[in-house]
N, C-alpha and C. Protein backbone atom coordinates (compact mmCIF):
# COMPACT_ATOMS: atom_id res chain seq x y z
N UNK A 1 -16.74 -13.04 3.77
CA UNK A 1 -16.13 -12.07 4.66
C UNK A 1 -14.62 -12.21 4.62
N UNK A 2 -13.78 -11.01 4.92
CA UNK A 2 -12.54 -11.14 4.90
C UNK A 2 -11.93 -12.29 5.83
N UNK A 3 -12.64 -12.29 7.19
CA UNK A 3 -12.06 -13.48 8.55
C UNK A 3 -12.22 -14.74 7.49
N UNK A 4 -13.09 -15.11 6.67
CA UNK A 4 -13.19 -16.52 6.18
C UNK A 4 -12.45 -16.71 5.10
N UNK A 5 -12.03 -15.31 4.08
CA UNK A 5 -10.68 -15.86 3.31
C UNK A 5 -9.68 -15.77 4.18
N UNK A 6 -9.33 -15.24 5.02
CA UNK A 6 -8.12 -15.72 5.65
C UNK A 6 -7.91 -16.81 6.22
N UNK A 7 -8.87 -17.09 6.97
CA UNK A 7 -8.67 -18.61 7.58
C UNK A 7 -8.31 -19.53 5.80
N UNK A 8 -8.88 -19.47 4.77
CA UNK A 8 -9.30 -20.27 3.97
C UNK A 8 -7.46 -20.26 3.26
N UNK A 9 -6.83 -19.34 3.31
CA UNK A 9 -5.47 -18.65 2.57
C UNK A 9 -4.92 -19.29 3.45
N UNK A 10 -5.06 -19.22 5.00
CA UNK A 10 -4.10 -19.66 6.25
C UNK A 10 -4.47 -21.69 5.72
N UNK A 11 -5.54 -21.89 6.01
CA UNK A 11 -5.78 -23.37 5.86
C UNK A 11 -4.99 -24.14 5.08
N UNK A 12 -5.18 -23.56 3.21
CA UNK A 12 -4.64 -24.14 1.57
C UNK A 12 -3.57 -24.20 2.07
N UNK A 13 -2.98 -23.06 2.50
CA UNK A 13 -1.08 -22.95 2.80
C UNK A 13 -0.80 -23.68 4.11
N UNK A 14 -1.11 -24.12 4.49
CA UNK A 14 -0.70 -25.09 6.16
C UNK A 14 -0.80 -26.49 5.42
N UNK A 15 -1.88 -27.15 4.34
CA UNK A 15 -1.95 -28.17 3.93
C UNK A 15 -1.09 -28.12 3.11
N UNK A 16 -0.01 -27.43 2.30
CA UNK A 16 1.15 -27.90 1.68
C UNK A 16 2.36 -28.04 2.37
N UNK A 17 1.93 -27.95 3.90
CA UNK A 17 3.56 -28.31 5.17
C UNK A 17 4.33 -27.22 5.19
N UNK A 18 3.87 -25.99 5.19
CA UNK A 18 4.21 -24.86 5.32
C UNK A 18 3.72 -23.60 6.29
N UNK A 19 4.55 -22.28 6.92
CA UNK A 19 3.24 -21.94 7.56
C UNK A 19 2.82 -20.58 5.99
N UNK A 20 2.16 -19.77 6.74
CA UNK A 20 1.38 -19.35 5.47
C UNK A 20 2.39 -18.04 4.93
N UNK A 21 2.38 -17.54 4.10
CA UNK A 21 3.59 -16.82 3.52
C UNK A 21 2.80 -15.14 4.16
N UNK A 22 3.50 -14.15 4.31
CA UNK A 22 2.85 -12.98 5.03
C UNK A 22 2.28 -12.06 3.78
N UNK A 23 1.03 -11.95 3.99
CA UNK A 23 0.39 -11.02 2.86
C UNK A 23 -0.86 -10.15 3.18
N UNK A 24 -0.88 -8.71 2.48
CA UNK A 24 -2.35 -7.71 3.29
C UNK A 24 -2.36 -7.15 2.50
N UNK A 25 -3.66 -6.56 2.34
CA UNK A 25 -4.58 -5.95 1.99
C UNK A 25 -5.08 -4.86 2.55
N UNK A 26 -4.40 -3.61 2.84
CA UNK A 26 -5.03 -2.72 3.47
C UNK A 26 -6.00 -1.31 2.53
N UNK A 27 -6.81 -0.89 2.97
CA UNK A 27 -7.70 0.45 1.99
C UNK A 27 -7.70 1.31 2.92
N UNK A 28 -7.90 2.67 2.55
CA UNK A 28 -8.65 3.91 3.14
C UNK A 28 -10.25 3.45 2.73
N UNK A 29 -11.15 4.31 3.37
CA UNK A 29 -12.58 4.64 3.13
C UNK A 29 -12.97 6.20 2.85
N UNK A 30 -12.24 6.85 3.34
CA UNK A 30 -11.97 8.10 3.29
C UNK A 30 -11.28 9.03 2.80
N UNK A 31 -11.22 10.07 2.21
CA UNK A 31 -10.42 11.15 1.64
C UNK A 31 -8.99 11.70 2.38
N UNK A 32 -8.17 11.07 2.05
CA UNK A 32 -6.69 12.05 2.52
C UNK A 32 -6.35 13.75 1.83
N UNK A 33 -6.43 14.20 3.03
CA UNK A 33 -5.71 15.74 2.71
C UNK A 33 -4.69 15.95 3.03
N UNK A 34 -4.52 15.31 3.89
CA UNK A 34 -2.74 15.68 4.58
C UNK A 34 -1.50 15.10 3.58
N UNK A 35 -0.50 15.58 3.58
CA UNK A 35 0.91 14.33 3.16
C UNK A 35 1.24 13.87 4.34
N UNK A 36 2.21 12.97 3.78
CA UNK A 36 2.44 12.44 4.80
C UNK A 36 2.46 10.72 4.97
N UNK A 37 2.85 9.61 5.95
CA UNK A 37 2.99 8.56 5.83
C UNK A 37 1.23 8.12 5.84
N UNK A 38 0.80 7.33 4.45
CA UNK A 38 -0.70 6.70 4.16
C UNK A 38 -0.89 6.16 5.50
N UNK A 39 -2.04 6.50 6.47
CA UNK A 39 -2.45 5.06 7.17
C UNK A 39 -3.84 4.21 6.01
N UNK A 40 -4.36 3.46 6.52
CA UNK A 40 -5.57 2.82 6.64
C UNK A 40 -6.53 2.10 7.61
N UNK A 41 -7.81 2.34 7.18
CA UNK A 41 -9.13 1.91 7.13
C UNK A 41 -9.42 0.62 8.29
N UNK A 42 -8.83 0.03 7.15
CA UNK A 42 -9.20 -1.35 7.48
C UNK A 42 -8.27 -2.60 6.32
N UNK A 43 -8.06 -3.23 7.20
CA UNK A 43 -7.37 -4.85 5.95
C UNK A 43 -8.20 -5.49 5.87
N UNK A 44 -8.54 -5.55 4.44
CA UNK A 44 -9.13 -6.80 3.95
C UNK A 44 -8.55 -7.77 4.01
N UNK A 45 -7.52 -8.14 3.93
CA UNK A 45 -6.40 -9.60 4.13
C UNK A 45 -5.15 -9.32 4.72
N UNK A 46 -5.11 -10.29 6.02
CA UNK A 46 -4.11 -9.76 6.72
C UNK A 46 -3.23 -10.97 6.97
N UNK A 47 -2.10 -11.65 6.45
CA UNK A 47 -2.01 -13.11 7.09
C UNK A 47 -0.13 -12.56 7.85
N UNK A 48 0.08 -11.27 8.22
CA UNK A 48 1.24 -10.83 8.90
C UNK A 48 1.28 -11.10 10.13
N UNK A 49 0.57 -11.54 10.63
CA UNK A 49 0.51 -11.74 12.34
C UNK A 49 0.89 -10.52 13.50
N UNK A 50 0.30 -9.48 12.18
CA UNK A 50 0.22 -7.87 13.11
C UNK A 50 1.84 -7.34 12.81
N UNK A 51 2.09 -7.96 11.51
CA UNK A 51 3.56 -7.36 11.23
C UNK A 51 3.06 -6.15 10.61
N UNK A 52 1.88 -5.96 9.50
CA UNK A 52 1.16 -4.24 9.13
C UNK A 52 0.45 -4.04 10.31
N UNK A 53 0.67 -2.79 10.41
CA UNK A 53 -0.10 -1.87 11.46
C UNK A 53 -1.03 -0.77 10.83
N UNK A 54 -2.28 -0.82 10.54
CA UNK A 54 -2.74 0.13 9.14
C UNK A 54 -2.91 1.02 9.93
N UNK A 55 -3.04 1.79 11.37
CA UNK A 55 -3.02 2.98 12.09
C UNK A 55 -1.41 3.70 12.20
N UNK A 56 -0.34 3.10 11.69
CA UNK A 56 0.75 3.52 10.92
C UNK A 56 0.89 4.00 10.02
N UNK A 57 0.78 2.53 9.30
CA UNK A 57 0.61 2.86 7.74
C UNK A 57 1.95 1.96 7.41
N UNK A 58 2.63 1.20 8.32
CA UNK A 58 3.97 0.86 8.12
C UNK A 58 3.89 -0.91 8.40
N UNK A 59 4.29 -1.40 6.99
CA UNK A 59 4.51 -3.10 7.00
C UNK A 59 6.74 -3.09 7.81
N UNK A 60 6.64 -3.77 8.80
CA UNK A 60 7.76 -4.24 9.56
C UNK A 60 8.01 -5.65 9.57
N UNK A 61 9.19 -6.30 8.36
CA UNK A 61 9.36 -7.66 8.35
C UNK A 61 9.56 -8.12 9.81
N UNK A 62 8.83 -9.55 9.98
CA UNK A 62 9.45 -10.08 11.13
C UNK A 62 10.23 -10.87 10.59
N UNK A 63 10.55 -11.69 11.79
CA UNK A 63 11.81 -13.21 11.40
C UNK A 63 10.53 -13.51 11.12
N UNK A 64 11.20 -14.61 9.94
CA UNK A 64 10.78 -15.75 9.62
C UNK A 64 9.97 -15.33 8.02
N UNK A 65 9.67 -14.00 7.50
CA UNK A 65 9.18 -13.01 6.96
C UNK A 65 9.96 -12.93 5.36
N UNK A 66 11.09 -13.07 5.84
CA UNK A 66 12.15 -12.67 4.59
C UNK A 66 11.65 -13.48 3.46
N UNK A 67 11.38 -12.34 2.66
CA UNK A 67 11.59 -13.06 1.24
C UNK A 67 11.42 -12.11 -0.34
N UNK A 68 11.11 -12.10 -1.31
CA UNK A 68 10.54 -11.29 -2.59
C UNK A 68 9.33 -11.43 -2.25
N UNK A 69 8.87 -10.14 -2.29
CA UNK A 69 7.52 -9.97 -2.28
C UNK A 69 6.95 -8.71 -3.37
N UNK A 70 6.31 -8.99 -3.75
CA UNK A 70 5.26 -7.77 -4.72
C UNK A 70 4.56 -6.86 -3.92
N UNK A 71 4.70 -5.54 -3.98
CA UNK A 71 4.57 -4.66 -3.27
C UNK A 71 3.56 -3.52 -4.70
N UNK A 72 2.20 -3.65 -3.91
CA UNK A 72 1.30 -2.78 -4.80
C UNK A 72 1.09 -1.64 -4.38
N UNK A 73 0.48 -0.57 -4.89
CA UNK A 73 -0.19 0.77 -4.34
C UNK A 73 -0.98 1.70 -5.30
N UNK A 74 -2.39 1.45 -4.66
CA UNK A 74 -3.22 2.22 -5.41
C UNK A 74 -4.12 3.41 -4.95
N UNK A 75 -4.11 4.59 -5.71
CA UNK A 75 -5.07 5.56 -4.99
C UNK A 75 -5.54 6.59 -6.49
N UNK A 76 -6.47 7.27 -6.46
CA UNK A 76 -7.33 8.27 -7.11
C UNK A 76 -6.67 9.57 -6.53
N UNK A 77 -6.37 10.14 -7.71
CA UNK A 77 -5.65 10.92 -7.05
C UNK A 77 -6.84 12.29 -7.96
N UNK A 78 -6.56 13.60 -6.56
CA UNK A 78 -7.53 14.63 -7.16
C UNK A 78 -6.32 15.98 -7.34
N UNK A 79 -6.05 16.18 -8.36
CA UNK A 79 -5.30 17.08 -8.49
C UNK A 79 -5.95 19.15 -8.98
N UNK A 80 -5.34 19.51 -8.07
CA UNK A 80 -6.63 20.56 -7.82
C UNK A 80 -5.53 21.86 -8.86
N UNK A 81 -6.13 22.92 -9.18
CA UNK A 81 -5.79 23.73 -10.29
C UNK A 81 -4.64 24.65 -9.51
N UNK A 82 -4.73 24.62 -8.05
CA UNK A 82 -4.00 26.10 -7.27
C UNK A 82 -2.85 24.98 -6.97
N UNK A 83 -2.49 24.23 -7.60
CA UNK A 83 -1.05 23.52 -7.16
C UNK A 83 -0.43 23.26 -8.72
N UNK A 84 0.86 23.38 -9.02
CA UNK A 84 1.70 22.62 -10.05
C UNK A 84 1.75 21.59 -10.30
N UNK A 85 1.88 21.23 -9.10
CA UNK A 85 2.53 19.00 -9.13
C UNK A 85 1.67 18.39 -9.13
N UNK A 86 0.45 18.77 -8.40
CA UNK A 86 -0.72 17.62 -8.02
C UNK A 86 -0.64 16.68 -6.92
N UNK A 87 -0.88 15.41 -7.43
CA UNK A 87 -0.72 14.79 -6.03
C UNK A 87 0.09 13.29 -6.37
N UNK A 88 1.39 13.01 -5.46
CA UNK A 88 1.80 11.58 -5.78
C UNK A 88 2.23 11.26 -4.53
N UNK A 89 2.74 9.78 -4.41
CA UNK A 89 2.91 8.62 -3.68
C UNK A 89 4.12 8.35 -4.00
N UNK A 90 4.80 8.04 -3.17
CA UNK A 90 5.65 7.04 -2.67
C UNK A 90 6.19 5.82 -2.23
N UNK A 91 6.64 4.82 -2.87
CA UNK A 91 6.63 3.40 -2.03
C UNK A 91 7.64 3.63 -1.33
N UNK A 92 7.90 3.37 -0.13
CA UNK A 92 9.27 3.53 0.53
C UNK A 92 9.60 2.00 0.95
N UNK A 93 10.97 1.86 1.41
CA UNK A 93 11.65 0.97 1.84
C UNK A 93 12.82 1.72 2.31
N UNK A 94 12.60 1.35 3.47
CA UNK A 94 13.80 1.74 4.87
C UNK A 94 14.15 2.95 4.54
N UNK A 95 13.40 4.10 4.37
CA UNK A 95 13.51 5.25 4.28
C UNK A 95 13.86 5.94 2.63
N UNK A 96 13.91 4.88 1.58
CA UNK A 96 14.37 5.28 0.65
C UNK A 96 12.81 4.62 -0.33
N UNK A 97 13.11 6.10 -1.50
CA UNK A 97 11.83 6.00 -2.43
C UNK A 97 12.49 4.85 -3.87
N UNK A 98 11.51 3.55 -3.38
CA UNK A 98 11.36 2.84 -4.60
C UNK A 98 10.83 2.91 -5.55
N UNK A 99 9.56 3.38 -5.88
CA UNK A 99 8.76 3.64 -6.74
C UNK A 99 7.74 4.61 -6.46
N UNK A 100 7.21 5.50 -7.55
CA UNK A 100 6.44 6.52 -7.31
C UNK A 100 5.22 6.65 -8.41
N UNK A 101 4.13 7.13 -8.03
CA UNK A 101 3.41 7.56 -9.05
C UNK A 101 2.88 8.99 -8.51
N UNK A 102 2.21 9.64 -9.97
CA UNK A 102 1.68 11.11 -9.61
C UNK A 102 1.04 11.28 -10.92
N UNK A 103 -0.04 12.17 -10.10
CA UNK A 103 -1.07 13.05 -10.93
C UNK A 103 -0.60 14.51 -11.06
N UNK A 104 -0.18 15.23 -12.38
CA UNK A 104 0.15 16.52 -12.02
C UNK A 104 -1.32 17.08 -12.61
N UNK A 105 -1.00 18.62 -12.31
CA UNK A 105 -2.51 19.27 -12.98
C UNK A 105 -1.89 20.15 -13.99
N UNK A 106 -2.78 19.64 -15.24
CA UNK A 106 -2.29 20.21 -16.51
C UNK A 106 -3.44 21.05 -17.51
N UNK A 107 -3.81 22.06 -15.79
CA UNK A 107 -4.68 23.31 -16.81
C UNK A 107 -5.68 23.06 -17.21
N UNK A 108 -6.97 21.85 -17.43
CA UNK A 108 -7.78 21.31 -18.40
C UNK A 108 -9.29 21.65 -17.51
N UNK A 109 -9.16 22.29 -16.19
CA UNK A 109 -10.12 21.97 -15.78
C UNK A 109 -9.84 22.45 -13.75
N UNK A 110 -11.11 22.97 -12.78
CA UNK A 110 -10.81 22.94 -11.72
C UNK A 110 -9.75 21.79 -11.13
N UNK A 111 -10.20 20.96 -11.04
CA UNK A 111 -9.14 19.37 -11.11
C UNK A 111 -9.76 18.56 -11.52
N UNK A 112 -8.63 17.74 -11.62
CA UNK A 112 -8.87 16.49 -12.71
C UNK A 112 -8.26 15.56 -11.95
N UNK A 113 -8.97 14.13 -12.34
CA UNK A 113 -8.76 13.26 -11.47
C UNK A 113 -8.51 11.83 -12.09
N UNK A 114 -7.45 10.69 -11.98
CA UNK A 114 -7.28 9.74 -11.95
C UNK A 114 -6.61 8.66 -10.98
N UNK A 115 -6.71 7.55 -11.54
CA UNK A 115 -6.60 6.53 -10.56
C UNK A 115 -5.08 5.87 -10.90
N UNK A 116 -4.35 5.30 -10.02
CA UNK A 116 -3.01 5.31 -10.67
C UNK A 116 -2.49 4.20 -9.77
N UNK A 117 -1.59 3.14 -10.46
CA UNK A 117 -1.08 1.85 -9.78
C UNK A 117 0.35 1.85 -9.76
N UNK A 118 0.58 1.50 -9.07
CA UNK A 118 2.21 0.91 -8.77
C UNK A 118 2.57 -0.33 -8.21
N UNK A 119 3.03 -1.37 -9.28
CA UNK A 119 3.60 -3.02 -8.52
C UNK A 119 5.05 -2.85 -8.65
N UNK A 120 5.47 -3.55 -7.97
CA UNK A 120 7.02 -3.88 -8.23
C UNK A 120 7.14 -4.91 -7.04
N UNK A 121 8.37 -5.63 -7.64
CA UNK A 121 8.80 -6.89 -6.81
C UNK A 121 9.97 -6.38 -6.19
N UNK A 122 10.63 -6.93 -4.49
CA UNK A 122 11.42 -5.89 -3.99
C UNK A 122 12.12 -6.98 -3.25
N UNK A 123 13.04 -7.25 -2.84
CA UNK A 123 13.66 -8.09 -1.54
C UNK A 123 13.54 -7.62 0.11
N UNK A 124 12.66 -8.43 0.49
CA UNK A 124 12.38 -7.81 1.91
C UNK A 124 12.97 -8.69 3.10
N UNK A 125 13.95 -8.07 4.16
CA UNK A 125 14.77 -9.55 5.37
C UNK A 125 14.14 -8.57 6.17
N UNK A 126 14.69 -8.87 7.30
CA UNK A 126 14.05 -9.12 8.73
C UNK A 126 14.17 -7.40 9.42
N UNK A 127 13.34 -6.79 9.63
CA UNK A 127 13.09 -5.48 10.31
C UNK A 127 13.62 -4.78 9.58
N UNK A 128 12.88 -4.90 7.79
CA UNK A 128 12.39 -3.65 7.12
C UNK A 128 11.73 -3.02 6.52
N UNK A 129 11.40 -2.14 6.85
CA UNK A 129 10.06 -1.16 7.10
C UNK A 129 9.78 -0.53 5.24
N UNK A 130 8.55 -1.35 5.32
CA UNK A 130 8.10 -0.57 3.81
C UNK A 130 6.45 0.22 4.35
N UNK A 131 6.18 1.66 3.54
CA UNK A 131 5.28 2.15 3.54
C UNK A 131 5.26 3.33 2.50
N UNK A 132 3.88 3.84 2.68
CA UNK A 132 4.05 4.87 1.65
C UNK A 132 3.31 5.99 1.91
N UNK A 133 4.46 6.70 1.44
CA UNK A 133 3.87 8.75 1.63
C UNK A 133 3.68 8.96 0.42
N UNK A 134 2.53 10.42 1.01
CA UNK A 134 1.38 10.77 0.14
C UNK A 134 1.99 12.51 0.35
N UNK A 135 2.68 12.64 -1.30
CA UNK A 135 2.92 14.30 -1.32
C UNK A 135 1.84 15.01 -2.23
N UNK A 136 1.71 16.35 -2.46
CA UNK A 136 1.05 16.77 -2.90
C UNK A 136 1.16 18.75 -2.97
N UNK A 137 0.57 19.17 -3.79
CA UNK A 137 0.37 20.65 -3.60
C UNK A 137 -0.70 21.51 -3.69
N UNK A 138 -0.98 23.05 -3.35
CA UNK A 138 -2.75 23.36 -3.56
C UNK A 138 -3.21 22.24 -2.96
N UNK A 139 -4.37 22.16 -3.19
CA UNK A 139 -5.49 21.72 -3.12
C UNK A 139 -5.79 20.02 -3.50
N UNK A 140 -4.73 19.53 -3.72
CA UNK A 140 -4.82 18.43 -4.19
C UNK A 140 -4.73 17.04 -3.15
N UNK A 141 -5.20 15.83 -3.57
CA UNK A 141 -5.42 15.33 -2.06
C UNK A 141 -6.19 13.82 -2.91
N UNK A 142 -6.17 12.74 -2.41
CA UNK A 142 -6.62 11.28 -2.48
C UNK A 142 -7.49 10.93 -1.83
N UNK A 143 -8.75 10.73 -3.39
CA UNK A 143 -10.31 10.45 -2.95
C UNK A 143 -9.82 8.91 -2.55
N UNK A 144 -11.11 8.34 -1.73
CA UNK A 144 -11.64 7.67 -1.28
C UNK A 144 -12.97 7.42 -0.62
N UNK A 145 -13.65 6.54 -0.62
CA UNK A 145 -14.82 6.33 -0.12
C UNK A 145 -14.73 4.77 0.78
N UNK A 146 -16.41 4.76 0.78
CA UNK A 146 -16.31 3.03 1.13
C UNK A 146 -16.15 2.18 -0.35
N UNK A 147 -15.85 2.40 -1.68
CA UNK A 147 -15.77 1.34 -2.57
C UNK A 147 -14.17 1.35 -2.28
N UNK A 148 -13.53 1.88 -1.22
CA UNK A 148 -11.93 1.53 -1.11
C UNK A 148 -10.92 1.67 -2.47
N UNK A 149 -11.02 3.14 -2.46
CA UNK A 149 -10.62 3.79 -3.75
C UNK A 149 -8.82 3.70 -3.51
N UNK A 150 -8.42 3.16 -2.38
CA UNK A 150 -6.77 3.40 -2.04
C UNK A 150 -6.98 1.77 -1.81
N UNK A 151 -6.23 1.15 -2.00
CA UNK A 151 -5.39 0.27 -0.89
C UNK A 151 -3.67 -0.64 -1.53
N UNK A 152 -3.04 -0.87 -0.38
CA UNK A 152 -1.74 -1.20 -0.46
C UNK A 152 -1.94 -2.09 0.28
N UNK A 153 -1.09 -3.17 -0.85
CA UNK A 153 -1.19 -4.67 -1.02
C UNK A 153 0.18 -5.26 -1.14
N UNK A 154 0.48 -6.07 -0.20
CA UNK A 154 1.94 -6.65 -0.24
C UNK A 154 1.91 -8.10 0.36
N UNK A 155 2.56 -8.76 -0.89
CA UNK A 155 2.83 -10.19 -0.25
C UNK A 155 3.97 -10.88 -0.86
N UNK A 156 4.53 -11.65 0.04
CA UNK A 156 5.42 -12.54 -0.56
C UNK A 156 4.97 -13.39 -1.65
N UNK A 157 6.30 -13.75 -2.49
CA UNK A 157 6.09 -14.42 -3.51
C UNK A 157 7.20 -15.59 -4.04
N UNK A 158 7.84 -15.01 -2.85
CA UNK A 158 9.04 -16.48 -3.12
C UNK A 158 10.33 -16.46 -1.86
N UNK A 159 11.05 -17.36 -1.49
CA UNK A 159 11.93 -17.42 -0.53
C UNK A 159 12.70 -16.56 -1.41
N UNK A 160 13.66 -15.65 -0.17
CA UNK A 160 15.23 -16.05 -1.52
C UNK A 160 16.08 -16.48 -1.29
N UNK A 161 16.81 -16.58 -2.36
CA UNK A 161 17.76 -17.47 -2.53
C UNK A 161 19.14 -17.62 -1.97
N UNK A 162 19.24 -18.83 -1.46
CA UNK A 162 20.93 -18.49 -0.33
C UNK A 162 21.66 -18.14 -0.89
């Protein structure tokens, strides 16, 4: 169960004299139609101490938080024939777009559909807000189910450096 890797992630990392570095796992279960800022589902791994809020959709560094962290984002995207662009994502940080991915629709079919990733490593200090919007046009829109066809994943990966 997710409660027992966390305790197990919280435990390993307390036994090297540390507290545990902030990292989650959040998914949809469900189909997004709207744009707009992603919420989620549910976290599979949460060790932020309620710094993600997945009924947001918005990770908020606390103190003590700061550091490089790898910042993932994945979703299926359904790009429908009555739109141009299709459908893409956004990673944001403090209001500005870091990285993006997109499905456009290129004629082949009612829509067509793939699955599409985005990592990148980012510098994150104290009360700033990373999340990600979901644009799109027509008909186009991000499957999901319960195999948790979306989720955005962020964790630290190192102090930085004074």
């Amino acid at each position: 169960s997710s409660n027992s890797l966390q305790s197990q992630l919280s435990d390993k990392r307390n036994k090297n004299g540390g507290p545990t570095w902030p990292m989650f796992d959040c998914s949809r279960t469900a189909r997004l139609y709207r744009s707009g800022i992603i919420t989620y589902h549910k976290c599979l791994v949460d060790t932020t101490n309620k710094s993600m809020n997945p009924e947001t959709g918005i990770y908020k560094v606390a103190s003590g938080q700061e550091g490089i962290y790898q910042i993932s984002f994945t979703a299926k995207y359904v790009a429908n024939s009555n739109g141009r662009f299709g459908a893409w994502s956004d990673v944001i940080v403090n209001g500005k777009v870091v990285a993006d991915s997109q499905r456009e629709y290129n004629g082949n079919s009612g829509t067509e559909i793939s699955t599409h990733s985005i990592i990148l490593l980012h510098e994150l200090r104290f009360g700033d807000r990373v999340n990600v919007v979901f644009n799109k046009d027509g008909g186009s829109f991000i499957h999901s189910d319960d195999d948790h066809d979306v989720h955005f994943a962020v964790q630290k990966v190192s102090d930085l450096s004074q």
